[in-house]
Protein backbone atom coordinates (compact mmCIF):
# COMPACT_ATOMS: atom_id res chain seq x y z
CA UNK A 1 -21.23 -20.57 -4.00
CA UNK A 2 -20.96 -20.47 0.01
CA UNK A 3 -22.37 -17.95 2.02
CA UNK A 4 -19.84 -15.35 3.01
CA UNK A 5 -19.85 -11.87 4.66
CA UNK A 6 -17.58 -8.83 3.48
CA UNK A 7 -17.53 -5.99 6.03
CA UNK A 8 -15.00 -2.85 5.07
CA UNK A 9 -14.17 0.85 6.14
CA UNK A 10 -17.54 3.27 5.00
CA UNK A 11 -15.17 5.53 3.11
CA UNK A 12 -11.51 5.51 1.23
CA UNK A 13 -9.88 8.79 0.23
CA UNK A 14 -6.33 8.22 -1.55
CA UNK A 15 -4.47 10.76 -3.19
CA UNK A 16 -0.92 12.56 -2.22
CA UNK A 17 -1.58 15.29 -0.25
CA UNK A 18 -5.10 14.04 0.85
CA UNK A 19 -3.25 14.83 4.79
CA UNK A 20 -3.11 17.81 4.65
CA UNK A 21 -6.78 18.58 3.58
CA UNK A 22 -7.53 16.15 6.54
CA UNK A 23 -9.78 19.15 8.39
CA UNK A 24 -12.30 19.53 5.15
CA UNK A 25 -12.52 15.70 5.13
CA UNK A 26 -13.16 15.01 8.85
CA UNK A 27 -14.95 17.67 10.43
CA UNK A 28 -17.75 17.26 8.54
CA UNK A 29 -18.37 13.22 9.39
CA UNK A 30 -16.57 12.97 12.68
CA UNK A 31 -17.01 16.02 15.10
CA UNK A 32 -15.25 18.93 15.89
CA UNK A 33 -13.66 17.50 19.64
CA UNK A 34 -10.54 15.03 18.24
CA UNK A 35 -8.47 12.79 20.13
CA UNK A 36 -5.43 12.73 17.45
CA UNK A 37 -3.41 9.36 18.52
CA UNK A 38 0.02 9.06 17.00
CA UNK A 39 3.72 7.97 18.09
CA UNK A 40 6.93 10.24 19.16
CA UNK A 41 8.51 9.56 16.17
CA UNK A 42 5.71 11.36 13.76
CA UNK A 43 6.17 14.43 16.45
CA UNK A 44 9.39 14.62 16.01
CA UNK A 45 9.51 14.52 12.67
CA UNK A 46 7.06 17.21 11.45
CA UNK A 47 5.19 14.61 9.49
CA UNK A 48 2.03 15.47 11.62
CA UNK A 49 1.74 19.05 11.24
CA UNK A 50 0.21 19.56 7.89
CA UNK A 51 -2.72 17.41 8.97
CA UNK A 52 -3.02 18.92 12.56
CA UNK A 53 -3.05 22.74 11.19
CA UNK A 54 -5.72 21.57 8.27
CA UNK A 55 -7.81 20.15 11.47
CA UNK A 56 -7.63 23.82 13.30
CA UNK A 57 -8.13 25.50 10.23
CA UNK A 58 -11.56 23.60 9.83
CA UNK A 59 -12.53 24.37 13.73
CA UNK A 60 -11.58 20.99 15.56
CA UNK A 61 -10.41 21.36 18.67
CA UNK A 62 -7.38 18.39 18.90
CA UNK A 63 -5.75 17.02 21.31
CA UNK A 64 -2.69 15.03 20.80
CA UNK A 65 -1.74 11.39 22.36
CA UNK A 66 1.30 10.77 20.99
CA UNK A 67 3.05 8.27 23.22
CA UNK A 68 2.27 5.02 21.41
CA UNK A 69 5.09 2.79 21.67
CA UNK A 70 5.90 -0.43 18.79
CA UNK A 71 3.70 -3.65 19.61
CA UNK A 72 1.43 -0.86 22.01
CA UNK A 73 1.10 -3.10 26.00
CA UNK A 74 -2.45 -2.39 27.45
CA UNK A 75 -1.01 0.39 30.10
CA UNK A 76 -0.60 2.73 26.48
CA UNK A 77 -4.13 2.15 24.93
CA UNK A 78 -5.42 2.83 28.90
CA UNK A 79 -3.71 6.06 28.92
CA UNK A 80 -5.09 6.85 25.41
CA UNK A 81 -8.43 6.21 26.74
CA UNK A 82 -7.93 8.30 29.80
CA UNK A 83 -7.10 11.52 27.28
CA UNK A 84 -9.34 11.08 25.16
CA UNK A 85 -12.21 10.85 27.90
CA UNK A 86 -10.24 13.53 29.79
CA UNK A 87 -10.52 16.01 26.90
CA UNK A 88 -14.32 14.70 25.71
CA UNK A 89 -13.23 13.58 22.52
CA UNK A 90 -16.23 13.29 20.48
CA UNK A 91 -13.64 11.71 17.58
CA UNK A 92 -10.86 9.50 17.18
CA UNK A 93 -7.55 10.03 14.59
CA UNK A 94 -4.88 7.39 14.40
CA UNK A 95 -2.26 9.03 12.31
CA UNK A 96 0.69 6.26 11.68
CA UNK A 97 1.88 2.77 11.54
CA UNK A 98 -0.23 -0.53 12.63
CA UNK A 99 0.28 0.50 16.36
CA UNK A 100 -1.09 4.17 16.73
CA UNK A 101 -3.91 3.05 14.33
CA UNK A 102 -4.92 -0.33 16.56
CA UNK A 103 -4.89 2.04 19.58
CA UNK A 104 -7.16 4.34 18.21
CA UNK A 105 -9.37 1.55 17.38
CA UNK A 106 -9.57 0.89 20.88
CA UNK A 107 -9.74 4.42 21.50
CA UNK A 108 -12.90 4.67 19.45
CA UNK A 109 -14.16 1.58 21.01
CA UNK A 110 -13.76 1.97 24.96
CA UNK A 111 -14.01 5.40 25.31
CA UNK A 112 -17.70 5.43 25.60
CA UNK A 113 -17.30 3.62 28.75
CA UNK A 114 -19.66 1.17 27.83
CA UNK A 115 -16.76 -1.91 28.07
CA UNK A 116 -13.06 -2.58 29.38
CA UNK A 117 -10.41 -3.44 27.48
CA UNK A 118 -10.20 -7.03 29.11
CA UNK A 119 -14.05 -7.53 28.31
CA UNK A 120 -13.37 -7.48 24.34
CA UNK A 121 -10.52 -9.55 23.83
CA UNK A 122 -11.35 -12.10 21.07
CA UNK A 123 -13.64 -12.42 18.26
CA UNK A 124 -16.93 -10.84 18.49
CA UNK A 125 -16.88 -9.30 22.00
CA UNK A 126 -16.75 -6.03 21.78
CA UNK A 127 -20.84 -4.36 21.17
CA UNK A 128 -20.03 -0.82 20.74
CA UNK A 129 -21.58 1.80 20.00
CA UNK A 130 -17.99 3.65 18.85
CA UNK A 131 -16.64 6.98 18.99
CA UNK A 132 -16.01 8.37 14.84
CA UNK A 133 -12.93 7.16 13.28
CA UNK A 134 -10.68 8.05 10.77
CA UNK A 135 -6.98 6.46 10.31
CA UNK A 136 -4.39 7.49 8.00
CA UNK A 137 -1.75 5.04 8.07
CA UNK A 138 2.25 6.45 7.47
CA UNK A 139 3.44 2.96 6.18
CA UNK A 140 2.00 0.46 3.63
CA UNK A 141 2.12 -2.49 5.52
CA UNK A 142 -0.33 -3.14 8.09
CA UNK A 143 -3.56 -2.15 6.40
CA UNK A 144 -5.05 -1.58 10.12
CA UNK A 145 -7.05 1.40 8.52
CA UNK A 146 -9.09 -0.97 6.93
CA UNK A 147 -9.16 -3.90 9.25
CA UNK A 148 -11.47 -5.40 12.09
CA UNK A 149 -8.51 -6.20 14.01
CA UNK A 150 -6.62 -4.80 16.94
CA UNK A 151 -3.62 -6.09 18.78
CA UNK A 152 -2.26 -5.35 22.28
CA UNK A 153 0.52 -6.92 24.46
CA UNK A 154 -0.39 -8.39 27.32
CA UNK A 155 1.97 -8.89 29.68
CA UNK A 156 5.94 -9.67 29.17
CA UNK A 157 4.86 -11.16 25.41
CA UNK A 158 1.72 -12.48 24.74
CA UNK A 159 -0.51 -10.97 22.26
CA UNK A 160 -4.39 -10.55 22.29
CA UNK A 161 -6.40 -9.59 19.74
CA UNK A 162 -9.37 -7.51 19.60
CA UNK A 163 -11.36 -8.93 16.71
CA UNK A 164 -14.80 -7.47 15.74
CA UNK A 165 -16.63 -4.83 12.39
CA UNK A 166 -17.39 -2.40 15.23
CA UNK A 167 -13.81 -0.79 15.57
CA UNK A 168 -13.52 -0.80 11.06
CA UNK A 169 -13.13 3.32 10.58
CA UNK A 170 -15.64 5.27 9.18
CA UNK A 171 -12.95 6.72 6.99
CA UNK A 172 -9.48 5.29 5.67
CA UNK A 173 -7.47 8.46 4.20
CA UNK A 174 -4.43 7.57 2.15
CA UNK A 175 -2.09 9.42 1.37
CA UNK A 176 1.50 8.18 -0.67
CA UNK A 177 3.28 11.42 0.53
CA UNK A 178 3.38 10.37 4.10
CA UNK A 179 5.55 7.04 2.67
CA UNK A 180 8.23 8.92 0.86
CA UNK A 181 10.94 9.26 4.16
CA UNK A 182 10.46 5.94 5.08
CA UNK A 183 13.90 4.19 5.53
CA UNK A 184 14.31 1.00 3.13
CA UNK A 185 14.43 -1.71 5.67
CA UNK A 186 10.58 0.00 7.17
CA UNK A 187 9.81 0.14 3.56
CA UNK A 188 10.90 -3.28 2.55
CA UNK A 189 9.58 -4.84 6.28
CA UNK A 190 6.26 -3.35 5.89
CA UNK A 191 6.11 -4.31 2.33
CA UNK A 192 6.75 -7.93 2.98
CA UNK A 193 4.33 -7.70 5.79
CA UNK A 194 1.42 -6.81 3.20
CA UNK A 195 2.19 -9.66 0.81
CA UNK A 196 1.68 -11.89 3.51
CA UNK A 197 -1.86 -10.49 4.70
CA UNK A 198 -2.32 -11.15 0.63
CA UNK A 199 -0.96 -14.37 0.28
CA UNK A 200 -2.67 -15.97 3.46
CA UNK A 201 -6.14 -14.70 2.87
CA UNK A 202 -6.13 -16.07 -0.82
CA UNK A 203 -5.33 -19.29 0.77
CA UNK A 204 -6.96 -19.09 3.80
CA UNK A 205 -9.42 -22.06 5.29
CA UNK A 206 -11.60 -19.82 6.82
CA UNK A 207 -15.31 -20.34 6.02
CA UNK A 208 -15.43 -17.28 5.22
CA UNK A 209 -12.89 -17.08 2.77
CA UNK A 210 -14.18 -15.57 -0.16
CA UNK A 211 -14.59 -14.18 -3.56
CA UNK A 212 -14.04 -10.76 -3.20
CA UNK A 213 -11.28 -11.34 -0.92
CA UNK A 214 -9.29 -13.77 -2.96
CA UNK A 215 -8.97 -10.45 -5.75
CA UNK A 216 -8.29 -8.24 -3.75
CA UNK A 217 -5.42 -10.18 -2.56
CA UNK A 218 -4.35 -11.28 -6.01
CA UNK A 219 -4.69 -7.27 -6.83
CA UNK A 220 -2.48 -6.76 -3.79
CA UNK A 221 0.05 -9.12 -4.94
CA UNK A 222 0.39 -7.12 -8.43
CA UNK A 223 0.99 -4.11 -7.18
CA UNK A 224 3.13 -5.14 -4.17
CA UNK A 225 5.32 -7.55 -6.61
CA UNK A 226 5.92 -4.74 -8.80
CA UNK A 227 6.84 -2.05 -7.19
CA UNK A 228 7.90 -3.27 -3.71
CA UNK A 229 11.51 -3.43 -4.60
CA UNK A 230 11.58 -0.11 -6.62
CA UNK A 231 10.51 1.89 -3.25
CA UNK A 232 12.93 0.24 -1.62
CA UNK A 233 15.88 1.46 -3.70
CA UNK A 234 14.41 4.78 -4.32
CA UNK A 235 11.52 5.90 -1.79
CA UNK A 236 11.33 8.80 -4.12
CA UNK A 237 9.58 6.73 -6.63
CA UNK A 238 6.05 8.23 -6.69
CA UNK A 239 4.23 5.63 -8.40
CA UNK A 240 5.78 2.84 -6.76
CA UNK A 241 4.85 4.61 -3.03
CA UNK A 242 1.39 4.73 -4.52
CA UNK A 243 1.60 1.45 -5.37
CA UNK A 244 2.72 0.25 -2.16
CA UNK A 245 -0.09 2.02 -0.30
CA UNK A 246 -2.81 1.06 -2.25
CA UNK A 247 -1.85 -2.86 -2.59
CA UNK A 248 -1.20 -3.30 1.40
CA UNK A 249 -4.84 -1.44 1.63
CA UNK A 250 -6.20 -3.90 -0.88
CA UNK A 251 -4.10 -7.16 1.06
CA UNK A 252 -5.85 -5.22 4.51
CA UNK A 253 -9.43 -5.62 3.05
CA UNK A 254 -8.75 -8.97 1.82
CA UNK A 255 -7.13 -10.45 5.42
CA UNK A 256 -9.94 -8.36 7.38
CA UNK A 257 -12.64 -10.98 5.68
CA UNK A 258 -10.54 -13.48 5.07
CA UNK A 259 -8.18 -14.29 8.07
CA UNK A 260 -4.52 -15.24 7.93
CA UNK A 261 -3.02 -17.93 9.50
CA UNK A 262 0.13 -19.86 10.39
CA UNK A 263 2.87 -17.14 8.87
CA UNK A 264 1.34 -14.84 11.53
CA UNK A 265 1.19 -17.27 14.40
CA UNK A 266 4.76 -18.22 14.03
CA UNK A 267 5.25 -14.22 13.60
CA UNK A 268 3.90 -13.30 16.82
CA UNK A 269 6.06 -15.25 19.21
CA UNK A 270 9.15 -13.88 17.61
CA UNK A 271 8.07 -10.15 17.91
CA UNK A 272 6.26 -10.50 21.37
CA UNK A 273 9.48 -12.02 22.82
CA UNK A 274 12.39 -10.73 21.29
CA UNK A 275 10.62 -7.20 19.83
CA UNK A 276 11.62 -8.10 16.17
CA UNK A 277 9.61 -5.70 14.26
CA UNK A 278 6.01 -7.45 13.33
CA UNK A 279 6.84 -6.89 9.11
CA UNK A 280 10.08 -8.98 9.47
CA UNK A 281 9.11 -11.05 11.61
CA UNK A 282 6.56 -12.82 9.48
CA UNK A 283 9.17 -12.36 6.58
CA UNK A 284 11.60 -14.46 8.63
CA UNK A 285 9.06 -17.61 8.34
CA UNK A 286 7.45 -16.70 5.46
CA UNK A 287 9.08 -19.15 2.67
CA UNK A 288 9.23 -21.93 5.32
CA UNK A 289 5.88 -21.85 6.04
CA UNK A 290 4.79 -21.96 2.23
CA UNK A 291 7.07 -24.58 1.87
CA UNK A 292 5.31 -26.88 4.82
CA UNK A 293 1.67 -25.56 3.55
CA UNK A 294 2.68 -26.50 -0.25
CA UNK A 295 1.08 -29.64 -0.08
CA UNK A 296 -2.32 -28.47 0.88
CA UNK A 297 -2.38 -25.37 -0.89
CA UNK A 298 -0.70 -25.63 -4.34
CA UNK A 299 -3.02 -24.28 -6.19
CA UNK A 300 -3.94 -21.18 -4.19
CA UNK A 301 -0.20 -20.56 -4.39
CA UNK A 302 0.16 -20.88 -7.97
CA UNK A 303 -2.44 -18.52 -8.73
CA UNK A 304 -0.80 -15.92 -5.95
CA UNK A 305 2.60 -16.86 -7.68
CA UNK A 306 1.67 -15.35 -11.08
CA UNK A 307 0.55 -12.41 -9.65
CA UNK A 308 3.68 -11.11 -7.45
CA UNK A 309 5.75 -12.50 -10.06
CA UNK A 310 4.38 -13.07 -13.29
CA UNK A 311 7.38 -14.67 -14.49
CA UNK A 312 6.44 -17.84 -12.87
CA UNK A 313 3.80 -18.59 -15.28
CA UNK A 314 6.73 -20.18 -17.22
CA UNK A 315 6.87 -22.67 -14.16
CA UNK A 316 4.61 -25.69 -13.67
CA UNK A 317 1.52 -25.76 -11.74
CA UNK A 318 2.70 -28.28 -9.47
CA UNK A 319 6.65 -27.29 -9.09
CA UNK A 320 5.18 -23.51 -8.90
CA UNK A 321 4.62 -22.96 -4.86
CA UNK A 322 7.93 -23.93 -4.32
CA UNK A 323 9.47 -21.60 -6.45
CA UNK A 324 7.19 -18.79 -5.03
CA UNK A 325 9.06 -19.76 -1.78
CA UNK A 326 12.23 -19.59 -3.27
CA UNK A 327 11.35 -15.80 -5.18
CA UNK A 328 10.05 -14.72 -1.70
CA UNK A 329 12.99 -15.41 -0.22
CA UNK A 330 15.63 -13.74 -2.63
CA UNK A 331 13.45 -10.82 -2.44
CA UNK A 332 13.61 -10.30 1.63
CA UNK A 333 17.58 -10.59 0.12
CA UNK A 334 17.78 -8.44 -2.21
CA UNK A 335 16.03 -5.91 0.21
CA UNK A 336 18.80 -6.73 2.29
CA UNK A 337 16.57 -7.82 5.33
CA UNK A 338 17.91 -10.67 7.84
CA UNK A 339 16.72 -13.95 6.20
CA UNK A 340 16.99 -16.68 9.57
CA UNK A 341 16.21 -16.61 13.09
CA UNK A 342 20.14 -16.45 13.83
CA UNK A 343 20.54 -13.10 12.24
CA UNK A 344 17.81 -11.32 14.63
CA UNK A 345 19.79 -12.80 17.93
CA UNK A 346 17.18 -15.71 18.42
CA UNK A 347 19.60 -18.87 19.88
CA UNK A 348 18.48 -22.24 18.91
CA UNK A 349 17.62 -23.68 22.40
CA UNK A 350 15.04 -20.86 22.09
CA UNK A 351 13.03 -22.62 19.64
CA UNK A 352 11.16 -24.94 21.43
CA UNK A 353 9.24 -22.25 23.32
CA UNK A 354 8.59 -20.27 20.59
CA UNK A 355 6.72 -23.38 19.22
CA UNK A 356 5.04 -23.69 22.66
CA UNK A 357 4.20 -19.56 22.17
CA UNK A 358 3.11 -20.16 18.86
CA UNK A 359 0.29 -22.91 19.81
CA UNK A 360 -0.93 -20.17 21.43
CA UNK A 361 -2.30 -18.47 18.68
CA UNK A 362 -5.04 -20.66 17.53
CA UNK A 363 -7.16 -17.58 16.49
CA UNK A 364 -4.50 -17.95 13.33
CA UNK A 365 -3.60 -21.56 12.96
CA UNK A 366 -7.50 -22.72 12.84
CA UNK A 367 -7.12 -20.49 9.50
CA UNK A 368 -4.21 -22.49 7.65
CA UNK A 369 -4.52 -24.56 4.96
CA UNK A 370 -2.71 -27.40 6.42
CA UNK A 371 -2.85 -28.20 10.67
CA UNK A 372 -0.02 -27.66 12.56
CA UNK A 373 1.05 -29.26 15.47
CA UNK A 374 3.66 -28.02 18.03
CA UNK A 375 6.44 -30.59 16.49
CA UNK A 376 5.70 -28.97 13.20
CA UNK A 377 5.65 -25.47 14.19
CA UNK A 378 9.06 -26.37 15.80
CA UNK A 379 10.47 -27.85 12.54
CA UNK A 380 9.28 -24.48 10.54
CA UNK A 381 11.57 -22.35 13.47
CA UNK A 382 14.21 -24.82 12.83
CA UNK A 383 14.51 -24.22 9.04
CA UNK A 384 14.40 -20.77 9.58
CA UNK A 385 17.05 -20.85 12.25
């Protein structure tokens, strides 16, 4: 067996209502002076309340940054910073999707002083030591709260990445409850989003691709495939929100060792330039890109097949990745999500540079089973146009 490394969060608390005991939970392991990073939305909607009044209770003193914006550009995880050394946070919370948690990452990470932001972009470049962090995540999609991996926009629409085990949480606190009001196309974008992290690190090139990961992901895939589509038409559905949660944690802690690769790096372009939401736009390439990979990576994708959709056992081996594709596809339809590049307002003449963006991101592609060049990244965009 090859060598491998598997680094993950130090702690996992799931359970519904786990939020709003967040105060018992934290204060003991983090500190009592919390930066508590969120988005307007969460504000808005009450959603962060319990949590907050459960931090008080337990004698933190919080302060609340709650100005993260979708796809967060550097000037928002600056400000962040600024509050949190402002207040003398002695502890980080990201409460929310992806984006509040990756800030808070970076939170956690630069507020020490010890680095800048532009001084850790990449793989390996950020030393620490960290501030204490704990992420609760409001969708099951990202699996941020137990990844490595933090991503900023830089400038009009290029994306950075701030890769490194120094910025994984010291605890990831799930709770289903937070789910249940999330619209279906969130629900369904998110949950699309996880399968991917799942399906890419089982068939990821990485060196470091490895046992552990690979079940996890399969894991992922069982729970996701199962219950995706029941949260969608009822986000009432308690055991399929569970479900959801725990699956896109499991596909988190499987891509966080095991990177993903081309479905992402087509992804990005899309999102940084025309601010398609990062869950659809990976769903938007997905079944292309399996298609194009199928040669190099049948039998990874047979063995992810079965799992998402166990009926495909009945399918042979070698016909198997392409119906995958095909059962990937009809469910982004059935969860009535856009299904080509046309639907999200993307013009064809626009597909060239997205190819050009796309080369850009060679953190991912050095990851996929099969190499891409720029004339094949532009034939993917053009089937999914």
């Amino acid at each position: 067996m090859a060598s491998f490394a598997f680094n993950t969060v130090g702690q996992v608390v799931f359970g519904e209502g786990s939020a709003a005991k967040l105060g018992g939970i934290a204060t003991p392991r983090l500190g009592r002076r919390m930066l508590f990073v969120t988005d307007p939305g969460l504000v808005a909607c009450g959603l962060i309340e319990p949590a907050l009044q459960s931090l008080r209770q337990a004698g933190a003193e919080v302060r609340v940054y709650s100005e993260v914006a979708a796809d967060p550009p550097e000037a928002v995880v600056q400000a962040a910073v600024s509050a949190a050394v402002a207040f003398g946070s002695d502890a980080v919370v990201g409460f929310g999707g992806g984006s509040s948690m990756d800030v808070a990452k970076l939170v956690a990470l630069l507020a020490p002083g010890l680095q800048r932001l532009d001084e850790v972009y990449g793989v390996g470049n950020a030393r620490g030591p960290r501030l204490p962090l704990l992420l609760v995540p409001t969708t099951a999609g990202t699996g941020s709260e137990v990844t490595p991996i933090s991503i900023v926009t830089t400038g009009a629409n290029e994306k950075k990445g701030v890769v490194t085990p120094v910025i994984l949480p010291d605890i990831a606190l799930l709770d289903p409850e937070l789910t249940y009001a999330l619209p279906p196309a969130i629900t369904a974008m998110t949950g699309i989003d996880a399968m991917v992290h799942a399906i890419e690190a089982h068939a990821s090139a990485s060196a470091n691709n490895n046992p552990l990961s690979r079940c996890l992901a399969r894991e992922a895939l069982r729970l996701l495939g199962a219950s995706l589509e029941r949260a969608v038409r009822d986000g009432q559905d308690r055991q399929a929100r569970a479900d959801n949660l725990l699956g896109a944690m499991l596909a988190g802690q499987a891509f966080a060792n095991s990177p993903v690769a081309a479905v992402h790096a087509l992804a990005y372009p899309i999102g940084g330039r025309y601010h398609v939401p990062h869950g659809l736009s990976n769903s938007l390439v997905l079944p292309h890109v399996l298609r194009f990979n199928a040669e190099a990576a049948a039998l990874a994708y047979a063995e992810t097949a079965v799992c998402a959709f166990p009926e495909l056992a009945a399918v042979p081996e070698q016909g198997r990745a392409a119906a995958f594709a095909e059962r990937l596809d009809a469910l982004a339809r059935r969860c009535e999500l856009p299904t080509r590049l046309r639907d999200v307002g993307i013009a064809r003449e626009a597909l060239d540079d997205l190819a050009a963006d796309a080369m850009l991101q060679t953190r991912l592609l050095v990851n996929n089973p099969r190499s891409v060049s720029q004339q094949d990244a532009r034939a993917i965009y053009e089937a999914a146009w």
